[in-house]
PDB file of N, CA and C in Angstrom:
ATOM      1  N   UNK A   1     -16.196 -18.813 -20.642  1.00  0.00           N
ATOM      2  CA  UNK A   1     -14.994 -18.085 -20.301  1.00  0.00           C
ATOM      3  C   UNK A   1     -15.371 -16.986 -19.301  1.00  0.00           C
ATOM      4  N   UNK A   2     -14.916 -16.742 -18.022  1.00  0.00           N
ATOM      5  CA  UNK A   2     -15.072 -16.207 -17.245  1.00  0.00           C
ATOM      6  C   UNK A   2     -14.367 -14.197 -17.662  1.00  0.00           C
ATOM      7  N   UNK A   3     -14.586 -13.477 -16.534  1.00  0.00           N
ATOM      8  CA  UNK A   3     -14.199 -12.371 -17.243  1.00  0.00           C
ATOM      9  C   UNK A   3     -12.918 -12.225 -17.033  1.00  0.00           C
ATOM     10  N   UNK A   4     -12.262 -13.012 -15.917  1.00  0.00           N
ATOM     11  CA  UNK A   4     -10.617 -12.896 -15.306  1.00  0.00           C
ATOM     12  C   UNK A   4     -10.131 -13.802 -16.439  1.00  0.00           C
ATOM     13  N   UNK A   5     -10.477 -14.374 -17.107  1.00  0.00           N
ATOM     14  CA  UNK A   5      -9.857 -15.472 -18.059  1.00  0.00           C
ATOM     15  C   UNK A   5      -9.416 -14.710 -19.721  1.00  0.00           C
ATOM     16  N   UNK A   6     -11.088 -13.849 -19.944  1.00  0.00           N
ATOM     17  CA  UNK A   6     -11.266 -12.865 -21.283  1.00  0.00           C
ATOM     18  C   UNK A   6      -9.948 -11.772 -20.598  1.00  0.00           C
ATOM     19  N   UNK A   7      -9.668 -11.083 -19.291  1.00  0.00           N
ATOM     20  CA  UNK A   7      -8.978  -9.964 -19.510  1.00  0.00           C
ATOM     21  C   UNK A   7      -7.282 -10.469 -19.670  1.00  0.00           C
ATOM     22  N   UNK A   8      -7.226 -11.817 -18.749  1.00  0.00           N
ATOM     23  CA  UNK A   8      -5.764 -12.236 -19.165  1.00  0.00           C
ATOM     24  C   UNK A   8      -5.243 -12.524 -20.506  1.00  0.00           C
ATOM     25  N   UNK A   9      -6.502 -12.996 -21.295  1.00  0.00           N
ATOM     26  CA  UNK A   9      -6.173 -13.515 -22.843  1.00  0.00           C
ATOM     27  C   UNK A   9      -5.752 -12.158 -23.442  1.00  0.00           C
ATOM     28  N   UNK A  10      -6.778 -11.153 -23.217  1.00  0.00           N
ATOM     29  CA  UNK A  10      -6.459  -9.815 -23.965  1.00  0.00           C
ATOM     30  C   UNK A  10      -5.110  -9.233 -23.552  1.00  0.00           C
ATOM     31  N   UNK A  11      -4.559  -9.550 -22.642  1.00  0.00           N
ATOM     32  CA  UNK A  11      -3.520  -8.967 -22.025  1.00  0.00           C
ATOM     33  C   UNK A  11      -2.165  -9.365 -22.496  1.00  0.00           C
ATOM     34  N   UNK A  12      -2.274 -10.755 -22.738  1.00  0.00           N
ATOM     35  CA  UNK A  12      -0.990 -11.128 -23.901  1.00  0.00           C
ATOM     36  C   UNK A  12      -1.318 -11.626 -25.345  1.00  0.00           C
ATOM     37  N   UNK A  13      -2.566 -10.507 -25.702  1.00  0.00           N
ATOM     38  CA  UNK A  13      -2.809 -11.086 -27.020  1.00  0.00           C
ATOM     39  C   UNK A  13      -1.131 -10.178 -27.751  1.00  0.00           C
ATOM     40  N   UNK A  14      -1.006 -10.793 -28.792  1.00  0.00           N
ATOM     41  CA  UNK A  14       0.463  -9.696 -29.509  1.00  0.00           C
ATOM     42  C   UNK A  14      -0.071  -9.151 -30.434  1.00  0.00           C
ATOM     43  N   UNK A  15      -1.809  -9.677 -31.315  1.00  0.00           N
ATOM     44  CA  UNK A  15      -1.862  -8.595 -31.818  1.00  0.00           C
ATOM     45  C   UNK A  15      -2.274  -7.047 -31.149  1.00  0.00           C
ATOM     46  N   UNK A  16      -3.175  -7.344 -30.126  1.00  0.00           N
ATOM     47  CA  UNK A  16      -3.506  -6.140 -29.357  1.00  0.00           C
ATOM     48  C   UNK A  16      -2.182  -5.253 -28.612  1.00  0.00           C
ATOM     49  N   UNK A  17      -1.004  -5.843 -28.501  1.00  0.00           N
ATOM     50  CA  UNK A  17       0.316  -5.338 -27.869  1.00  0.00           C
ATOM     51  C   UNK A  17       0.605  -4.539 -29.076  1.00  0.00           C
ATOM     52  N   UNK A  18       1.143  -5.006 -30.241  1.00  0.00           N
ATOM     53  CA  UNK A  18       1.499  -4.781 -31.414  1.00  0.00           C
ATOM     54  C   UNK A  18       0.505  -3.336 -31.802  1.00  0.00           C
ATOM     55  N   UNK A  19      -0.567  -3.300 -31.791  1.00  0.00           N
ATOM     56  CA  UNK A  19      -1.382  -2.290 -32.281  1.00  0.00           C
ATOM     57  C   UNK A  19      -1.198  -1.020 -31.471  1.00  0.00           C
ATOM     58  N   UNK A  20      -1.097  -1.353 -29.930  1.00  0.00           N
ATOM     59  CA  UNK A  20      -1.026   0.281 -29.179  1.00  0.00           C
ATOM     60  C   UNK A  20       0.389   0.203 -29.286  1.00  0.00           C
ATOM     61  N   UNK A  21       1.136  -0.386 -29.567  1.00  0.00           N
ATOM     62  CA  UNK A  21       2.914  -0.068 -29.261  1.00  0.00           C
ATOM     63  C   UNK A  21       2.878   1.231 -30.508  1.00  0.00           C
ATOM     64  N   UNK A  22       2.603   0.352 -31.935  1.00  0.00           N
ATOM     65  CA  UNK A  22       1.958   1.297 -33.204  1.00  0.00           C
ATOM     66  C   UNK A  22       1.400   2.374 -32.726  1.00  0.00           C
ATOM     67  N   UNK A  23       0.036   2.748 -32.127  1.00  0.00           N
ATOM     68  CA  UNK A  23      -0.303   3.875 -31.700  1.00  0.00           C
ATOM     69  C   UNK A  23       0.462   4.944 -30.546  1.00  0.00           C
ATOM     70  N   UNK A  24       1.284   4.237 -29.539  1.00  0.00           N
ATOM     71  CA  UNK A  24       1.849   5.031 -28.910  1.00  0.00           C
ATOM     72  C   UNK A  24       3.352   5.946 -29.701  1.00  0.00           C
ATOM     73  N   UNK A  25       3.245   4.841 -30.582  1.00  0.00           N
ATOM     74  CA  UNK A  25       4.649   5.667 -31.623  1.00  0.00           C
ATOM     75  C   UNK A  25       3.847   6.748 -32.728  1.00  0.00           C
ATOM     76  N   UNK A  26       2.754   6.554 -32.763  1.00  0.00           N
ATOM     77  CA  UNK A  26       1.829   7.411 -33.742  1.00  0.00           C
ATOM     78  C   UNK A  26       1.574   8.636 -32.975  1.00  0.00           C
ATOM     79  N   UNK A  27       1.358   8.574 -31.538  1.00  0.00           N
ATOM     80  CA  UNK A  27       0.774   9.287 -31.273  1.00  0.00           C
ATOM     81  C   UNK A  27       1.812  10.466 -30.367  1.00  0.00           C
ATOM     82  N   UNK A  28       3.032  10.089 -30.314  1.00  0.00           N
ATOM     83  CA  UNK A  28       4.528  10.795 -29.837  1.00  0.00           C
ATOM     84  C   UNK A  28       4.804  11.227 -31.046  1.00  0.00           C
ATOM     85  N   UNK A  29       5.107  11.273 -32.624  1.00  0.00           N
ATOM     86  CA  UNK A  29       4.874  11.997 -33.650  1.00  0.00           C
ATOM     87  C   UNK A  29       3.991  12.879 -33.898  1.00  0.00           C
ATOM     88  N   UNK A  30       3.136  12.727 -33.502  1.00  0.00           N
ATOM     89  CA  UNK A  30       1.769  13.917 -34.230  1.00  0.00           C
ATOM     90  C   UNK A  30       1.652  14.353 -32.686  1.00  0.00           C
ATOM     91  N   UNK A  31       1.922  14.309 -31.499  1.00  0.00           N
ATOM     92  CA  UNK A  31       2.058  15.131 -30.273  1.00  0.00           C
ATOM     93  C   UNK A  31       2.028  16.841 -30.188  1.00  0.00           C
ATOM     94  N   UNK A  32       2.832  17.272 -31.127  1.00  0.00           N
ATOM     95  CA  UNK A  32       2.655  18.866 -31.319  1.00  0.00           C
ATOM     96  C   UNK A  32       1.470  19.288 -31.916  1.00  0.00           C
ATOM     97  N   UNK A  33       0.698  18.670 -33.190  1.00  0.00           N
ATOM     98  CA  UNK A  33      -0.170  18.632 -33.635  1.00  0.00           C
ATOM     99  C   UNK A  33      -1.313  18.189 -32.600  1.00  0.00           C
ATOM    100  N   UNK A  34      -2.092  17.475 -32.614  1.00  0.00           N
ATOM    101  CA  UNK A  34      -3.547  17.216 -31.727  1.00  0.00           C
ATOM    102  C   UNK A  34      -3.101  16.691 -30.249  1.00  0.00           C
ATOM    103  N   UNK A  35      -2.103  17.060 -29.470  1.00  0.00           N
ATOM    104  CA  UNK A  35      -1.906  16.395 -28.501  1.00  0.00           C
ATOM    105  C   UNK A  35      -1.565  15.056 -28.237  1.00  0.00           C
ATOM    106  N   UNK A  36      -1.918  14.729 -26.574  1.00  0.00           N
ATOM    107  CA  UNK A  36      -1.743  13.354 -26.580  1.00  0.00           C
ATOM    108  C   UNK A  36      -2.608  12.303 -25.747  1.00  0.00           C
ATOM    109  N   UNK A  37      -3.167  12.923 -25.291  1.00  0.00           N
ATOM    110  CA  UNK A  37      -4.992  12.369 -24.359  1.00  0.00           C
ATOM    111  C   UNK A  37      -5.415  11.769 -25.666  1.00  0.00           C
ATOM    112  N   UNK A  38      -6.105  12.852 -26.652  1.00  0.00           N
ATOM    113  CA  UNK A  38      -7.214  12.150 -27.268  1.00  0.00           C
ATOM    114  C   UNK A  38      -6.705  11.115 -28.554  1.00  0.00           C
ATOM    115  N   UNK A  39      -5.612  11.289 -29.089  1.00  0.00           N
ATOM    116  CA  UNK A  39      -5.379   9.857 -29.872  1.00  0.00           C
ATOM    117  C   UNK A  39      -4.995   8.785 -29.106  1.00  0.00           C
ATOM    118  N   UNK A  40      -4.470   8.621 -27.678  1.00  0.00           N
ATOM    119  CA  UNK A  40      -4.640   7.610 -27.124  1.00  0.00           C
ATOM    120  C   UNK A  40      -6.103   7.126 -26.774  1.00  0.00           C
ATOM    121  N   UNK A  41      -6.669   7.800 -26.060  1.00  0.00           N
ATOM    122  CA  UNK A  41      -7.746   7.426 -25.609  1.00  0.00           C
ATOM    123  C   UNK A  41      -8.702   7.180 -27.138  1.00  0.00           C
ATOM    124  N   UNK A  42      -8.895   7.577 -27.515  1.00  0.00           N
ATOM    125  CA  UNK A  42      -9.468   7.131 -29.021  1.00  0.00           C
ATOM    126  C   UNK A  42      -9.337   5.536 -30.008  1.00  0.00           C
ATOM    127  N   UNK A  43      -7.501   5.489 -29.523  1.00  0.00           N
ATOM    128  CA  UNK A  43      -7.147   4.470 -29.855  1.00  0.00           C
ATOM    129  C   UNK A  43      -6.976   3.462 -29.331  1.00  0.00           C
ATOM    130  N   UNK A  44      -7.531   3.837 -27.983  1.00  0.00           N
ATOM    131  CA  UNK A  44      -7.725   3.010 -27.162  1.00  0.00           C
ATOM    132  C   UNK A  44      -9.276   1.787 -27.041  1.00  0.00           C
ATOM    133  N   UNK A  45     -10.063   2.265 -27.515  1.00  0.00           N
ATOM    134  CA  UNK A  45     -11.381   2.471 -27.954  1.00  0.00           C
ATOM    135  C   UNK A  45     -11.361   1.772 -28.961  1.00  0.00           C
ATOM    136  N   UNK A  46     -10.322   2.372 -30.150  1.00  0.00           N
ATOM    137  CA  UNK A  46     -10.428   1.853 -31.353  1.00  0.00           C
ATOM    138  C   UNK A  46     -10.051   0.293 -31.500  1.00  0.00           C
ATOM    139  N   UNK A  47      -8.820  -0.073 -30.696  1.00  0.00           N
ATOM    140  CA  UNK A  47      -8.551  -1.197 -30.333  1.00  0.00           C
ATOM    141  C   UNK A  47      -9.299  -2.103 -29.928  1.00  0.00           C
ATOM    142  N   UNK A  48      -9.884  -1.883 -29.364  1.00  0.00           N
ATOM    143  CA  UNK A  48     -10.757  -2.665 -28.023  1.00  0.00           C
ATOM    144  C   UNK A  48     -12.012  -3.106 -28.989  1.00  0.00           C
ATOM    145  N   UNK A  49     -12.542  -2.059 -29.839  1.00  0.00           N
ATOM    146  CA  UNK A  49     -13.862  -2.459 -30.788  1.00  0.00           C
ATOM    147  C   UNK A  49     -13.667  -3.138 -31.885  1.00  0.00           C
ATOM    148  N   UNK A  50     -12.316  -2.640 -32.691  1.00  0.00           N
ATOM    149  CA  UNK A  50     -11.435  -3.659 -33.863  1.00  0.00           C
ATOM    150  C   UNK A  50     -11.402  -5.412 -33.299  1.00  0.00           C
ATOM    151  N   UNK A  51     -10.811  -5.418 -32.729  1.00  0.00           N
ATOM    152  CA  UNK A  51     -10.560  -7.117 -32.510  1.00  0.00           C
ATOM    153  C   UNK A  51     -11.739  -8.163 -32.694  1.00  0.00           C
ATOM    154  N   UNK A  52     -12.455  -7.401 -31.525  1.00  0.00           N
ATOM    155  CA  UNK A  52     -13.607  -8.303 -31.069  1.00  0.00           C
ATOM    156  C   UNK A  52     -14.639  -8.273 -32.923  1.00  0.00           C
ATOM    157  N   UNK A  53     -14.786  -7.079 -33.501  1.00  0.00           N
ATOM    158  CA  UNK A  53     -15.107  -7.477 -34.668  1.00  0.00           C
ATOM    159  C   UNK A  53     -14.400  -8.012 -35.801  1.00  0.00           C
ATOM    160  N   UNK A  54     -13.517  -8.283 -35.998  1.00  0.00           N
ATOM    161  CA  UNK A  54     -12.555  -8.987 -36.828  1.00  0.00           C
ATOM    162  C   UNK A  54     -12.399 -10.119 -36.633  1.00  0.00           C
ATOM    163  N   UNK A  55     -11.729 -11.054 -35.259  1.00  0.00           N
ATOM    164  CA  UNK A  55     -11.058 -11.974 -35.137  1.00  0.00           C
ATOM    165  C   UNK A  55     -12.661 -12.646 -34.639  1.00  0.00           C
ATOM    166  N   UNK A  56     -12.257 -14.284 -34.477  1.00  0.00           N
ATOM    167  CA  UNK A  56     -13.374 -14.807 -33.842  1.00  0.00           C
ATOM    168  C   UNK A  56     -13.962 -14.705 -32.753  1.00  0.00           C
ATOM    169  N   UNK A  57     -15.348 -14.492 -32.758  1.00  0.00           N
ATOM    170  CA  UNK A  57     -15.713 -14.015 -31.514  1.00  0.00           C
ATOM    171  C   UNK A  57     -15.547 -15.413 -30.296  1.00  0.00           C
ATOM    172  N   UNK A  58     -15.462 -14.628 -29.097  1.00  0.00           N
ATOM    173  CA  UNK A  58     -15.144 -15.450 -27.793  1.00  0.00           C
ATOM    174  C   UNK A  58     -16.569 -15.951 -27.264  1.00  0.00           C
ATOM    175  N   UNK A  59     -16.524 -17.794 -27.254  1.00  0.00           N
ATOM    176  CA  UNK A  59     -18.004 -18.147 -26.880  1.00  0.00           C
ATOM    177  C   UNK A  59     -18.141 -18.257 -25.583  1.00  0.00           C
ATOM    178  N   UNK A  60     -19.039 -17.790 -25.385  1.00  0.00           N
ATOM    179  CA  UNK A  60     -19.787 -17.747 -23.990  1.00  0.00           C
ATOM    180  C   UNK A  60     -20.116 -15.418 -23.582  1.00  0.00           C
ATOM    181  N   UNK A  61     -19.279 -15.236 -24.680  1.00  0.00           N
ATOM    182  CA  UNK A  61     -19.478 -13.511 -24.506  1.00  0.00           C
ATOM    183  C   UNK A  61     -19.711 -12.607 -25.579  1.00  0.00           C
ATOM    184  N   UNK A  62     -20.931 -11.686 -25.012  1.00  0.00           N
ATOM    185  CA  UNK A  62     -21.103 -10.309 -25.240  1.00  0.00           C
ATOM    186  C   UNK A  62     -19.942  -9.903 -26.328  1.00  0.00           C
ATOM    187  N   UNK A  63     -20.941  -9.030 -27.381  1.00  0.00           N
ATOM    188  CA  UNK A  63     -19.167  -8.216 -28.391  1.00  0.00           C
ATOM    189  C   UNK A  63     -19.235  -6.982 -26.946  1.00  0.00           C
ATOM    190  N   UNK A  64     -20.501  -6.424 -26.499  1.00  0.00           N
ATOM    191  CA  UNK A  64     -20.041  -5.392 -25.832  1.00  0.00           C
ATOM    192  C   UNK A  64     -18.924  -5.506 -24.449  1.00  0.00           C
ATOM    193  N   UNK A  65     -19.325  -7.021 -24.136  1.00  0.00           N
ATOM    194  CA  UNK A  65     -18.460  -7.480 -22.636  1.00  0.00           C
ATOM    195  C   UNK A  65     -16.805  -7.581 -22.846  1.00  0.00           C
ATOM    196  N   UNK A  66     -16.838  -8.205 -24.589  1.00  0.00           N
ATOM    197  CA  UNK A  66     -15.631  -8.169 -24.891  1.00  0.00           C
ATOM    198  C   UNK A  66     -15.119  -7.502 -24.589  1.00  0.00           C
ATOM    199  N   UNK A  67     -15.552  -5.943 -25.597  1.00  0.00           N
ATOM    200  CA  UNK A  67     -15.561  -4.592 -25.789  1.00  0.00           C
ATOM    201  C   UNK A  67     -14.523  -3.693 -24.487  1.00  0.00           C
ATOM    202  N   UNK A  68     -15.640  -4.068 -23.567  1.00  0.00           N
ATOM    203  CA  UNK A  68     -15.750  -3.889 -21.983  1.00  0.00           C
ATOM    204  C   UNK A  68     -13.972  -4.298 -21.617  1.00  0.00           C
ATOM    205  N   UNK A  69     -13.949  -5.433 -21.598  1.00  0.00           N
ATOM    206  CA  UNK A  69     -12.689  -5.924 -20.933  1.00  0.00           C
ATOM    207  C   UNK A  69     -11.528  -5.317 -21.614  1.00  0.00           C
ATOM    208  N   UNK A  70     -11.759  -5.047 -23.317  1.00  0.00           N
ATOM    209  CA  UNK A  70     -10.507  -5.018 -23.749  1.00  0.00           C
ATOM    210  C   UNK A  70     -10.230  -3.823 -23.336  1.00  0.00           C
ATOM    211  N   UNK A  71     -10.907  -2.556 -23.247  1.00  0.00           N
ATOM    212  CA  UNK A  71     -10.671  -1.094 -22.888  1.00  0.00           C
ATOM    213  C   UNK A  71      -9.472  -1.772 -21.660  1.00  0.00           C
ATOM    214  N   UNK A  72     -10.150  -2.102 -20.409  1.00  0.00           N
ATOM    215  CA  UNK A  72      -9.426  -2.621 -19.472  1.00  0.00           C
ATOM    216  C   UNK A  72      -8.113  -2.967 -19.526  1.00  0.00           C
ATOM    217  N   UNK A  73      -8.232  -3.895 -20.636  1.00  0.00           N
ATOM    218  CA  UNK A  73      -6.868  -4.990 -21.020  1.00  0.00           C
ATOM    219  C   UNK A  73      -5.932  -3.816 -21.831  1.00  0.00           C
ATOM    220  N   UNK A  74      -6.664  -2.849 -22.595  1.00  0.00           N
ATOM    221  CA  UNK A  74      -5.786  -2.322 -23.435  1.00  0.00           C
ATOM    222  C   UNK A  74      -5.115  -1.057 -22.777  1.00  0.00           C
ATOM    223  N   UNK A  75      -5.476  -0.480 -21.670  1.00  0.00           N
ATOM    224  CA  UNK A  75      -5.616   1.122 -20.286  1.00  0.00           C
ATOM    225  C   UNK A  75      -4.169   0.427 -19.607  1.00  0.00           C
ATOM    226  N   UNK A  76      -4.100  -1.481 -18.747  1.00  0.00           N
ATOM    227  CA  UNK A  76      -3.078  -1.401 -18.940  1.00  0.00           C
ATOM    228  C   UNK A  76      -1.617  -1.747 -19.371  1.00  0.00           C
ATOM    229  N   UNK A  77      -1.980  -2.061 -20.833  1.00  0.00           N
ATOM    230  CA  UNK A  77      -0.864  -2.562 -21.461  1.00  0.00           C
ATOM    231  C   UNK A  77      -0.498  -1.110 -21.875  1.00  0.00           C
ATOM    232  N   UNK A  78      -1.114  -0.179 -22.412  1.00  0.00           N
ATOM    233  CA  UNK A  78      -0.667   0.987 -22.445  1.00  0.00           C
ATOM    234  C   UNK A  78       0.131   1.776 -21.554  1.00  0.00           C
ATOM    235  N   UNK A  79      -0.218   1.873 -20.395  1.00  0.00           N
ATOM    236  CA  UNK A  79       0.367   1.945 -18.904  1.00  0.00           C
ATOM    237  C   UNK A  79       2.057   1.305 -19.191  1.00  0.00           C
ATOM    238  N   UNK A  80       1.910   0.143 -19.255  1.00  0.00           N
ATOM    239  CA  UNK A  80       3.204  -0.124 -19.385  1.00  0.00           C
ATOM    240  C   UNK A  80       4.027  -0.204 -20.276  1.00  0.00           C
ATOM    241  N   UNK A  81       3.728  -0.344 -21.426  1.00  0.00           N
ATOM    242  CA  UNK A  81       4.922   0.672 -22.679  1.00  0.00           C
ATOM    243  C   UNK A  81       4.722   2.070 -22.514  1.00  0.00           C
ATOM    244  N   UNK A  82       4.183   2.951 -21.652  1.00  0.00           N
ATOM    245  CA  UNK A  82       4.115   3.893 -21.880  1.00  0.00           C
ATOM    246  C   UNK A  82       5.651   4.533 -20.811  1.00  0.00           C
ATOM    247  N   UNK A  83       5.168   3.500 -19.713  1.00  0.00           N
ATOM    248  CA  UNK A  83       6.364   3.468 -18.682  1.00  0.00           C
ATOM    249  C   UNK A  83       7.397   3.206 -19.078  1.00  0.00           C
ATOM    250  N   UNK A  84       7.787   1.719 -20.090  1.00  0.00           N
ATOM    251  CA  UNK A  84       8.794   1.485 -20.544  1.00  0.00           C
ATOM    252  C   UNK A  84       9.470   2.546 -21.392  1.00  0.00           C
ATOM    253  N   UNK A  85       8.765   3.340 -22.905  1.00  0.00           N
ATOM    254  CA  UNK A  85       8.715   4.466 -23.297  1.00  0.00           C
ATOM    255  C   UNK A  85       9.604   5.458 -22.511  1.00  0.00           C
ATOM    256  N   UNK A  86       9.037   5.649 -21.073  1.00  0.00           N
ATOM    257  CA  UNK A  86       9.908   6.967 -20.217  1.00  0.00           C
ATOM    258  C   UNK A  86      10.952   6.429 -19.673  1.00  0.00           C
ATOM    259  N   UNK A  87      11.078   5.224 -19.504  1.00  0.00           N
ATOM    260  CA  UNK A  87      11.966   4.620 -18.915  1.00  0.00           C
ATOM    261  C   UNK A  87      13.544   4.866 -20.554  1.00  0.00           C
ATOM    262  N   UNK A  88      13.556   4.344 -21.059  1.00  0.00           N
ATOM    263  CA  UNK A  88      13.719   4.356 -22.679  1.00  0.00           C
ATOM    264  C   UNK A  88      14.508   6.105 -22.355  1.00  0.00           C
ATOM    265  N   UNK A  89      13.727   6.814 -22.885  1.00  0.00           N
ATOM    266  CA  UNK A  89      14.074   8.114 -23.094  1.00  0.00           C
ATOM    267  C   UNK A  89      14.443   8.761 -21.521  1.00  0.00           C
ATOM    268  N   UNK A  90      14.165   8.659 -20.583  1.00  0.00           N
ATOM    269  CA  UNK A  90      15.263   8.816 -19.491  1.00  0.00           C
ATOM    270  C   UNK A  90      16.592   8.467 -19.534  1.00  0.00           C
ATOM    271  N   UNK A  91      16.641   7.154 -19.904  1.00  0.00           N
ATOM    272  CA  UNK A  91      18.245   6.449 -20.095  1.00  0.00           C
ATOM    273  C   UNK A  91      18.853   7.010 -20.929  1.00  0.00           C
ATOM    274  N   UNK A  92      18.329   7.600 -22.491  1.00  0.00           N
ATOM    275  CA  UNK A  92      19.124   7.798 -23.447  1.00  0.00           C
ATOM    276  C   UNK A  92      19.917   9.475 -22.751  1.00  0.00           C
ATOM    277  N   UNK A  93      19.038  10.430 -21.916  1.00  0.00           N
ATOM    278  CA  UNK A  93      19.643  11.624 -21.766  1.00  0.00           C
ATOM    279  C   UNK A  93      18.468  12.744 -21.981  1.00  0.00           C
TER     280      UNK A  93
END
């Protein structure tokens, strides 16, 4: 599996969608409390290292290459619910 092949898979995995959608709603609640950089970026991390040890590993790759791509895969699916998110709360007012 090439690395353009590992970042597209990660990119419509739904559990990895499903998990930061969860964290971006986690992390707009507790916002007054610890901010909002470091539980994303944390959970961003956290994501990316969860999968690859849980689910079956991908043959022909590295857990760290995994690792590697999913940060990637997960920076920008975040990006874009995060957009959708402002998009969302612009409309409402």
């Amino acid at each position: 599996m090439t690395l353009t092949d590992l970042f597209l898979s990660q990119l419509i995995d739904p559990f990895r969608i499903g998990l930061l959608i969860a964290l971006v709603l986690t992390a707009g609640r507790t916002r007054g409390v610890v901010g909002l950089l470091a539980p994303l970026g944390l959970g961003v991390v956290f994501v990316a290292v969860l999968i690859p040890l849980t689910l079956v590993p991908v043959q022909g790759a590295a857990f760290w290459t995994v690792a590697g791509v999913g940060i990637a895969a997960n920076l920008v699916i975040l990006a874009v619910i995060m957009a959708v998110q402002a998009m969302v709360l612009r409309l409402r007012g």
